[in-house]
N, C-alpha and C. Protein backbone atom coordinates (compact mmCIF):
# COMPACT_ATOMS: atom_id res chain seq x y z
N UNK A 1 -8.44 1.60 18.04
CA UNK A 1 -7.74 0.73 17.07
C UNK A 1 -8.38 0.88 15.69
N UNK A 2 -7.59 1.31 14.71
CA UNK A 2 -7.72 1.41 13.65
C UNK A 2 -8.45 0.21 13.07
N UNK A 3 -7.92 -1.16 13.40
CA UNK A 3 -8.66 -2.62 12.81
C UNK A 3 -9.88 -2.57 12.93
N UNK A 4 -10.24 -2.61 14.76
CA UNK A 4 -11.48 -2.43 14.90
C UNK A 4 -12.55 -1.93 14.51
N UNK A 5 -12.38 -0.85 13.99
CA UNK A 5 -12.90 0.41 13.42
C UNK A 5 -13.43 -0.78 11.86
N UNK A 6 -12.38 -0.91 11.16
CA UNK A 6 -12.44 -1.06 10.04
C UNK A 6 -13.66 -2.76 9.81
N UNK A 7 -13.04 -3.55 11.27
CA UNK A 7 -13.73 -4.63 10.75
C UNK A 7 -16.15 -4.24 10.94
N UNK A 8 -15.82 -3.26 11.80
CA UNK A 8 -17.12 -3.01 12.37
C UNK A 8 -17.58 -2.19 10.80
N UNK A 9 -16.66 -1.58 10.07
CA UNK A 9 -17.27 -1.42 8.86
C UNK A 9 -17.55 -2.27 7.80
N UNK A 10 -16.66 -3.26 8.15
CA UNK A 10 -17.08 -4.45 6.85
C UNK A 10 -18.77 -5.41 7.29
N UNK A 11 -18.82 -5.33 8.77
CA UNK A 11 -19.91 -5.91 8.95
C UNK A 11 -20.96 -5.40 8.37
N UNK A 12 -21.20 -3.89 9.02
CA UNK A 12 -22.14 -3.13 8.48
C UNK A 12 -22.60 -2.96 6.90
N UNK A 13 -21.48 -3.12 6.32
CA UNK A 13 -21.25 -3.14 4.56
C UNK A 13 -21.95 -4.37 4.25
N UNK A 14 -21.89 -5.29 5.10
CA UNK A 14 -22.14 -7.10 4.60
C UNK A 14 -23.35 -7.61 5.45
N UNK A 15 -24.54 -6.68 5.33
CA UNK A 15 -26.34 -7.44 5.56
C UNK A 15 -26.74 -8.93 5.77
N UNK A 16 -26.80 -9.40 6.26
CA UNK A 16 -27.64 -10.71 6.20
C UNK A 16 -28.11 -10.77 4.83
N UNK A 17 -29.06 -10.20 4.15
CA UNK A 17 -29.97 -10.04 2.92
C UNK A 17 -28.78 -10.28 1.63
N UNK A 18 -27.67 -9.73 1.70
CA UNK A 18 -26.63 -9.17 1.09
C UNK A 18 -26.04 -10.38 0.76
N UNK A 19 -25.44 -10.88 2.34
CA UNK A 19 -24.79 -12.46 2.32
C UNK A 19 -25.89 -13.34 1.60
N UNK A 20 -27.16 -13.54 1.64
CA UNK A 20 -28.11 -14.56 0.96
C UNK A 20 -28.39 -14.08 -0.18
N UNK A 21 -28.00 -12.74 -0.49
CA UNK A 21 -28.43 -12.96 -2.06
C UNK A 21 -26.81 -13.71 -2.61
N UNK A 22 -25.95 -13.47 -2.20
CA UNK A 22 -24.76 -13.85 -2.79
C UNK A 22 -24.76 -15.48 -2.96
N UNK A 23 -25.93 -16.01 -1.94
CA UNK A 23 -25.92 -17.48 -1.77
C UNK A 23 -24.96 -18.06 -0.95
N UNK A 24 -24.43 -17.50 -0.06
CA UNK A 24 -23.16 -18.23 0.66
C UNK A 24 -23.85 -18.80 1.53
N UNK A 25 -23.51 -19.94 1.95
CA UNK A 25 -23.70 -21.21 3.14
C UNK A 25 -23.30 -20.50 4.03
N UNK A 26 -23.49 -20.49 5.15
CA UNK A 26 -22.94 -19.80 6.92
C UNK A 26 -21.68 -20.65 6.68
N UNK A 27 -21.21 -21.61 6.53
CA UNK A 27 -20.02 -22.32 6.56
C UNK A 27 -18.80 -21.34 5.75
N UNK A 28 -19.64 -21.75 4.38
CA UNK A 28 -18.40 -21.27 3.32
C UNK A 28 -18.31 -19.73 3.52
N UNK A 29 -19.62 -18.97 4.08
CA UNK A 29 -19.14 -17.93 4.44
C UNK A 29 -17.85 -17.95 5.81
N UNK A 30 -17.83 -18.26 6.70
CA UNK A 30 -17.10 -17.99 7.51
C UNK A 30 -15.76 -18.56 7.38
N UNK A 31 -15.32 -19.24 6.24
CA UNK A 31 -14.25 -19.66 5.75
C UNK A 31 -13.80 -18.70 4.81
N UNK A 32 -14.64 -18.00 4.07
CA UNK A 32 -13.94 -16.91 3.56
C UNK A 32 -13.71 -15.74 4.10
N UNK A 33 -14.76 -15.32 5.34
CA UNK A 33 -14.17 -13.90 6.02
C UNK A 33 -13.29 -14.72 6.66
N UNK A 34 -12.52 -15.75 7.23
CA UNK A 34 -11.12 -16.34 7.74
C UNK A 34 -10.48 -16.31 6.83
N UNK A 35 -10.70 -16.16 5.52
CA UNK A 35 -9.04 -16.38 4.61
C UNK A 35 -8.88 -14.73 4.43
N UNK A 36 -10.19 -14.10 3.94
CA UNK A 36 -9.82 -12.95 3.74
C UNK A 36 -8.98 -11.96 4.63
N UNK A 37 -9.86 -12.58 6.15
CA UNK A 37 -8.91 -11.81 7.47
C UNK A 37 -7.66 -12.43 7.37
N UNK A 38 -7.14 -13.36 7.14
CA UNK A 38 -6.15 -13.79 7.43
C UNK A 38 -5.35 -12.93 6.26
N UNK A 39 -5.47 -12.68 5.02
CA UNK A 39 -4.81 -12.10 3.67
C UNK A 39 -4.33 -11.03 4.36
N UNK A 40 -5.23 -10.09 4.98
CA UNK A 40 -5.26 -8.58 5.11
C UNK A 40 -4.58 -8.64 6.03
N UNK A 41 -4.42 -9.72 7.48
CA UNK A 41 -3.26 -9.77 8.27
C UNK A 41 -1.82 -9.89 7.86
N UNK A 42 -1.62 -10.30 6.56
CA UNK A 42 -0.70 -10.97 6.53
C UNK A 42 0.16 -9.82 5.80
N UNK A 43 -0.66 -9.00 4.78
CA UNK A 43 -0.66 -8.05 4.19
C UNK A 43 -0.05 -6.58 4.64
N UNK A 44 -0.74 -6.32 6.04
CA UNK A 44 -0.23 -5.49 6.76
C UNK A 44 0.80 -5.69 7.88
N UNK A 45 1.24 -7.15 8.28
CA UNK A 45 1.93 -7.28 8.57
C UNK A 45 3.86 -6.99 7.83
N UNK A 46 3.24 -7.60 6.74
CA UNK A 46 4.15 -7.72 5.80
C UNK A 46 5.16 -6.09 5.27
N UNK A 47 3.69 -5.70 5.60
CA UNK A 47 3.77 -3.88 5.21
C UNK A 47 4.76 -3.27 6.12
N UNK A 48 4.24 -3.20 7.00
CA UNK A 48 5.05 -2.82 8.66
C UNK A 48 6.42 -3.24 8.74
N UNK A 49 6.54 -4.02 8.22
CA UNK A 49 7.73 -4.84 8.18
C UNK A 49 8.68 -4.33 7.17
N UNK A 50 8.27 -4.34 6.08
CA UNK A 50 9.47 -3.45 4.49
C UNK A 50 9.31 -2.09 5.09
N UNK A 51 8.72 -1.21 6.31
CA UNK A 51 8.92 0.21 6.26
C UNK A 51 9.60 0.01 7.41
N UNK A 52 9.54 -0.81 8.45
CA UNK A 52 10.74 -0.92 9.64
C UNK A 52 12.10 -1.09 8.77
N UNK A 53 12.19 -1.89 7.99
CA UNK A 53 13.74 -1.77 7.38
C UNK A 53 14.01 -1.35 6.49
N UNK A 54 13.41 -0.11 5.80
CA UNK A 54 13.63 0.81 4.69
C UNK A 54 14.46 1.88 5.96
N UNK A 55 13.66 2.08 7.28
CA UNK A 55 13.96 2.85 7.99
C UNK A 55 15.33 2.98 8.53
């Protein structure tokens, strides 16, 4: 799965050290990788969707 792939790269991209220099709370972090996942779902859903009925 292509997702999979991709989310195991965002982890790797995003350090512990990385997240604390940015200052994010464990909270407000995990509220934003949920909105962001949710964007990029919604995004490629959306996608899939205008090329099924272009088709």
């Amino acid at each position: 799965m292509q997702d999979e792939e991709w989310l195991e790269q965002i982890e790797i991209s995003l350090t512990e050290e990385e997240i604390e220099a940015l200052g994010w709370q464990p909270k407000r972090n995990w509220w934003a990788m949920g909105c962001f996942v949710i964007l990029v779902g919604l995004s490629g859903i959306i996608s899939l969707w205008r090329r099924r009925r272009h088709e």
